[in-house]
N, C-alpha and C. Protein backbone atom coordinates (compact mmCIF):
# COMPACT_ATOMS: atom_id res chain seq x y z
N UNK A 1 47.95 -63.50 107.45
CA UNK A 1 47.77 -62.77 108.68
C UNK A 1 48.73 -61.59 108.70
N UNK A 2 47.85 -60.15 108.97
CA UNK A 2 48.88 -59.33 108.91
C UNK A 2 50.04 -59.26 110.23
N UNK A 3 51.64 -59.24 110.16
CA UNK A 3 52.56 -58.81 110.72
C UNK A 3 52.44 -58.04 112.05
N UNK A 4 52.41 -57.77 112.94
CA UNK A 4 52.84 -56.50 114.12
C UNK A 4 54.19 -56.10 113.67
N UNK A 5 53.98 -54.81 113.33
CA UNK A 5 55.01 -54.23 113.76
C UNK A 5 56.09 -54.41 115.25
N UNK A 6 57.04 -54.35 115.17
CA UNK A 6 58.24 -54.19 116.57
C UNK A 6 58.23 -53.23 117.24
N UNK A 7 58.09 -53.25 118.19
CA UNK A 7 58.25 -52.02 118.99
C UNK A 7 59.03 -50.44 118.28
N UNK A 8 60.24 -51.33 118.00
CA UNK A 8 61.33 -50.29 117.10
C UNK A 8 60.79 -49.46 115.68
N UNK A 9 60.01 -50.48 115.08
CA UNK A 9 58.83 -50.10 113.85
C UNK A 9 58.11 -49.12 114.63
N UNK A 10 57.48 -49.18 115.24
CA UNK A 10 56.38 -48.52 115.79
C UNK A 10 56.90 -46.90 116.88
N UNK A 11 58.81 -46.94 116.32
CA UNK A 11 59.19 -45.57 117.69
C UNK A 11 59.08 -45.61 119.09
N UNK A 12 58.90 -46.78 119.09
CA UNK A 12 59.08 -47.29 120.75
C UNK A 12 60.50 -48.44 121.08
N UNK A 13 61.81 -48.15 120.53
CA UNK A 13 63.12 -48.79 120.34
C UNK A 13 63.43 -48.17 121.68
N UNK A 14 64.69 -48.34 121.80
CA UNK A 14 65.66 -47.89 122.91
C UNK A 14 65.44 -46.83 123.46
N UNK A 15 65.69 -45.76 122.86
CA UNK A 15 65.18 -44.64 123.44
C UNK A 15 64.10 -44.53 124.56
N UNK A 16 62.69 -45.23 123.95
CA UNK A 16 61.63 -45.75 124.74
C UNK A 16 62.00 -46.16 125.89
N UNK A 17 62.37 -46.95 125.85
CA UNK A 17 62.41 -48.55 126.83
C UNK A 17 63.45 -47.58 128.32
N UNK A 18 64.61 -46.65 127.51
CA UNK A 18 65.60 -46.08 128.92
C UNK A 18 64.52 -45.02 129.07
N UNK A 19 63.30 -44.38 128.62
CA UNK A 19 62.85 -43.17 129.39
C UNK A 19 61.70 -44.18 130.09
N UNK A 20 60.98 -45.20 129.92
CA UNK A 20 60.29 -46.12 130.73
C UNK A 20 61.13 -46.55 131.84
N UNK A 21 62.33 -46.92 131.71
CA UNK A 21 62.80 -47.48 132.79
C UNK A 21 63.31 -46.31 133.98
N UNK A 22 63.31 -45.24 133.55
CA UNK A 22 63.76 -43.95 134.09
C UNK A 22 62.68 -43.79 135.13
N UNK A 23 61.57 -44.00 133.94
CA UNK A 23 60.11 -43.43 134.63
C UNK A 23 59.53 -44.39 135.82
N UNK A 24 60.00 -45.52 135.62
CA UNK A 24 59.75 -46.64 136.71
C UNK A 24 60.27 -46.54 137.86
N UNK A 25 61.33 -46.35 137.57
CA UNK A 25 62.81 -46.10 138.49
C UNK A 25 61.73 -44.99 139.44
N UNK A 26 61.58 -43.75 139.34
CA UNK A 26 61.00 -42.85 140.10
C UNK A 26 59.17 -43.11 140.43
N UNK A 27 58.61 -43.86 140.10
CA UNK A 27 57.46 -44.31 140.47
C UNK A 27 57.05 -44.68 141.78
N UNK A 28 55.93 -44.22 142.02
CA UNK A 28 55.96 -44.20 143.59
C UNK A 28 54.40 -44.61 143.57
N UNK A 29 54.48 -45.49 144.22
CA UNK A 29 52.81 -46.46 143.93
C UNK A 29 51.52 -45.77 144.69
N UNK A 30 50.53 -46.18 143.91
CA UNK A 30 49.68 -45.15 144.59
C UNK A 30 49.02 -44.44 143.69
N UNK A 31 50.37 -43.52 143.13
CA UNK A 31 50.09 -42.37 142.04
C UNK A 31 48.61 -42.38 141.25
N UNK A 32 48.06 -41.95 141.20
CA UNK A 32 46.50 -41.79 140.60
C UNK A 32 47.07 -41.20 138.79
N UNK A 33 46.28 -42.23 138.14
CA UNK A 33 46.50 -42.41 136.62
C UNK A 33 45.93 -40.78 135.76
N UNK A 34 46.94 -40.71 135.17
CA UNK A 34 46.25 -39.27 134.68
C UNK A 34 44.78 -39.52 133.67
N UNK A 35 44.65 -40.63 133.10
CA UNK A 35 43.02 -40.77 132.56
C UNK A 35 42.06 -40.67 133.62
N UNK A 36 42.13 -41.94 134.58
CA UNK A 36 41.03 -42.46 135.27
C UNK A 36 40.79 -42.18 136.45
N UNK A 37 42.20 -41.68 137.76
CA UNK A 37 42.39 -41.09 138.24
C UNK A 37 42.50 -42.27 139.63
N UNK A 38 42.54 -43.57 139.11
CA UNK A 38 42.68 -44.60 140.35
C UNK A 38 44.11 -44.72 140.23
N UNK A 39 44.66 -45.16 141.54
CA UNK A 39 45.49 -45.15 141.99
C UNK A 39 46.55 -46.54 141.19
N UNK A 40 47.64 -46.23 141.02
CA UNK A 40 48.73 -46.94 139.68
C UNK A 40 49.51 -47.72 141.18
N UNK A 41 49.31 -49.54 140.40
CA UNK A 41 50.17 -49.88 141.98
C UNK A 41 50.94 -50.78 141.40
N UNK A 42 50.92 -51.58 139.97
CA UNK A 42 51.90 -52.80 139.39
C UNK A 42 52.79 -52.06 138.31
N UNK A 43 53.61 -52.12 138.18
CA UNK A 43 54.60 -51.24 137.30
C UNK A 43 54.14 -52.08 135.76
N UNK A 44 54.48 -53.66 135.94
CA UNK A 44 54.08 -54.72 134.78
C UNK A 44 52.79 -53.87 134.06
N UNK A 45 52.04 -53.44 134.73
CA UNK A 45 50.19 -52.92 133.91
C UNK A 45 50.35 -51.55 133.47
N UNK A 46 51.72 -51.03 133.18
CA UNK A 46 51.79 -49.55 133.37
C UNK A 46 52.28 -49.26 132.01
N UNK A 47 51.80 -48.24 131.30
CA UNK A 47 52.25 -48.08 130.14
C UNK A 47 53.14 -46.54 130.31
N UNK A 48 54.15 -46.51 129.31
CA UNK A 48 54.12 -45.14 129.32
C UNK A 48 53.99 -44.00 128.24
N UNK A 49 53.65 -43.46 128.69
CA UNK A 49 52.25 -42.31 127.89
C UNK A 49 52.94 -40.76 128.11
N UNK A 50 52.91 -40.31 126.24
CA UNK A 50 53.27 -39.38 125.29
C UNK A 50 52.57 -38.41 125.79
N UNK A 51 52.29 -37.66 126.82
CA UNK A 51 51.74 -36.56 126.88
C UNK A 51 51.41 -35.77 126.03
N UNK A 52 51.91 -35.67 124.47
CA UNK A 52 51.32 -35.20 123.39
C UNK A 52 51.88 -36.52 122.33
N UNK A 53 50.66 -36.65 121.74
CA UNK A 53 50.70 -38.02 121.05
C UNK A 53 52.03 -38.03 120.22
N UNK A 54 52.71 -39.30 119.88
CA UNK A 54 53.80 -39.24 118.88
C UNK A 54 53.42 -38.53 117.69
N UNK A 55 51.93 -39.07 117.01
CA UNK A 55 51.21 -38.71 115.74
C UNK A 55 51.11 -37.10 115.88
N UNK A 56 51.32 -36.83 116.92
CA UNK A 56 51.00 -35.27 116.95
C UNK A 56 52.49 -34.58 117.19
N UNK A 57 53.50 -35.19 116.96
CA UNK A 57 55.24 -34.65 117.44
C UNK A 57 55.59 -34.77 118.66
N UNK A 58 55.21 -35.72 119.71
CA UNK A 58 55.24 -35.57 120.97
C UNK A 58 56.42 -36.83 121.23
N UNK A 59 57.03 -36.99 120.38
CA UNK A 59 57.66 -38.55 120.43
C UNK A 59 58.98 -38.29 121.11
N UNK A 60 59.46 -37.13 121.55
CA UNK A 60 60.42 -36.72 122.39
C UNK A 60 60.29 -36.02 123.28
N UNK A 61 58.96 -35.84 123.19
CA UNK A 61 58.45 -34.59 124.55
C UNK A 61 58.12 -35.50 125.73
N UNK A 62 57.72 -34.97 126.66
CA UNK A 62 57.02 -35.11 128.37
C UNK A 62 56.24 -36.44 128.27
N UNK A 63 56.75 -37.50 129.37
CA UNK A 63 55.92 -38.82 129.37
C UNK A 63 55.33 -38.63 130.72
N UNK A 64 54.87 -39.90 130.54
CA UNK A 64 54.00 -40.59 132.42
C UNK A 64 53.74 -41.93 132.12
N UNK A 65 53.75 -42.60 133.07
CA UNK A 65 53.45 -43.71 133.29
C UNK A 65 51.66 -43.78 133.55
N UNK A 66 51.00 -44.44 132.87
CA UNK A 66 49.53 -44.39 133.20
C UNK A 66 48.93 -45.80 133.62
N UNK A 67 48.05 -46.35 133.46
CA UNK A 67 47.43 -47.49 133.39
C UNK A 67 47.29 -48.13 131.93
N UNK A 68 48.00 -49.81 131.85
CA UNK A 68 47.54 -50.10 130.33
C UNK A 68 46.53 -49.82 129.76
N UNK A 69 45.82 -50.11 130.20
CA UNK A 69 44.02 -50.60 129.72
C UNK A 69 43.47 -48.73 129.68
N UNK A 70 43.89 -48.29 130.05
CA UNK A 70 43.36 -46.51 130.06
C UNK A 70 44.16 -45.76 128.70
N UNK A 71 45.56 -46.15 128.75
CA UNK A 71 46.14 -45.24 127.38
C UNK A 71 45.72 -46.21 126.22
N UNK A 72 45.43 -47.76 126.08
CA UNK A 72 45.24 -48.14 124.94
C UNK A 72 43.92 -47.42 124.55
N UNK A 73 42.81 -47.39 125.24
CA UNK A 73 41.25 -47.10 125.77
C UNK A 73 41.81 -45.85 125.15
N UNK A 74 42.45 -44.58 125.19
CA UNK A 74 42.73 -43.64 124.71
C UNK A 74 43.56 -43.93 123.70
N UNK A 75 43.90 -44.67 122.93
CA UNK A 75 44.58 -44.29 121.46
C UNK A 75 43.64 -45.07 120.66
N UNK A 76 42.64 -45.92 121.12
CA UNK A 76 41.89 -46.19 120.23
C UNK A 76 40.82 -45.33 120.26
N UNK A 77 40.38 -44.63 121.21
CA UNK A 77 39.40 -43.32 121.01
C UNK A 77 39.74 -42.68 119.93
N UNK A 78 41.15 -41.74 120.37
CA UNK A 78 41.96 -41.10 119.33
C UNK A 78 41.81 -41.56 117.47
N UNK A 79 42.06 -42.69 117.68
CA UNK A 79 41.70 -43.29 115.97
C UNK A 79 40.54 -43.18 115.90
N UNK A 80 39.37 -43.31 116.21
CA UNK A 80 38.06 -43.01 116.46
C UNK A 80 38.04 -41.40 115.65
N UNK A 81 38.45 -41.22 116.65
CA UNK A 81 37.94 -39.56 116.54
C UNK A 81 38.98 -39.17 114.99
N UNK A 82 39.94 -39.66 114.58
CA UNK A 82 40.97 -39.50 113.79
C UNK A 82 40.25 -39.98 112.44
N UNK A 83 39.33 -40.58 112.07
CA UNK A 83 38.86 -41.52 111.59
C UNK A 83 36.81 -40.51 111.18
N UNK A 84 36.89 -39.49 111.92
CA UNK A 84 35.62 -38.73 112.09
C UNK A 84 34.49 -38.58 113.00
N UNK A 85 34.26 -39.88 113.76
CA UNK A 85 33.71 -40.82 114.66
C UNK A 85 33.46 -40.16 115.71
N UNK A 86 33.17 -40.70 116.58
CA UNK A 86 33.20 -40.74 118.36
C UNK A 86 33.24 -41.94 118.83
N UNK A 87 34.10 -41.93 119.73
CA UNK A 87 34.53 -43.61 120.30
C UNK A 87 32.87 -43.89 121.01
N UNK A 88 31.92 -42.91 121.09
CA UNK A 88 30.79 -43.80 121.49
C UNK A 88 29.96 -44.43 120.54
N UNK A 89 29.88 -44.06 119.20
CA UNK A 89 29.29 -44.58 118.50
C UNK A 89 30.26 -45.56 117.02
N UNK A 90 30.99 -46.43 117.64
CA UNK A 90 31.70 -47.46 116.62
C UNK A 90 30.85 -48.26 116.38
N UNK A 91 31.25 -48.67 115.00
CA UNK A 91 30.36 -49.61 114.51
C UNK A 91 30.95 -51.26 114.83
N UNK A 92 30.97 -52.25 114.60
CA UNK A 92 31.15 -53.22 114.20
C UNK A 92 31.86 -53.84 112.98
N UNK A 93 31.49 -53.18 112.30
CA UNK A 93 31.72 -53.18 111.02
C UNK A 93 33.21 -52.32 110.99
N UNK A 94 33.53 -51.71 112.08
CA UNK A 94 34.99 -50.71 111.71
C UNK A 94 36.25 -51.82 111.70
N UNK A 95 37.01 -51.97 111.35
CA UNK A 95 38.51 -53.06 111.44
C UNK A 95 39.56 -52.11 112.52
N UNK A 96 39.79 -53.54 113.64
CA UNK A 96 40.82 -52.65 114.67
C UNK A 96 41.76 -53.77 114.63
């Protein structure tokens, strides 16, 4: 069975975790998710999101807090599309 990477593997170490907690810290419920545009109300379901992807140099730039299920939903598009694709037409056959 392959491994997961650690958070720390993956550029989401310390650094991460104090600009999440920064970003929590100032969170104000309500806030409408920059994907989906419904309103962000459990901090626990909240991811926080690279305004320009890490893969793209964004791994020190401008965050937000979004909705889990919306930025994963967007980085697996992203591989999609990274990959040649369109996240509307995946196969079955692709390995995630």
């Amino acid at each position: 069975m392959k491994r997961t990477p650690t958070t720390t593997e993956r550029g989401l170490g310390w650094e991460h975790q104090k600009r999440r907690k920064a970003a929590v810290a100032a969170f104000v419920p309500g806030t409408p998710c920059a994907y989906c545009g419904e309103p962000m109300w459990n901090v626990r379901q909240l991811d926080l999101d690279h305004v320009l992807p890490r893969a793209a140099g964004g791994a020190r730039g401008p965050v937000r807090l979004v909705h889990r299920a919306c930025n994963r939903a967007e980085g697996f598009n992203a591989a999609v599309r990274a990959r040649g694709g369109s996240p509307e037409t995946k196969t079955n056959s692709e390995e995630w």
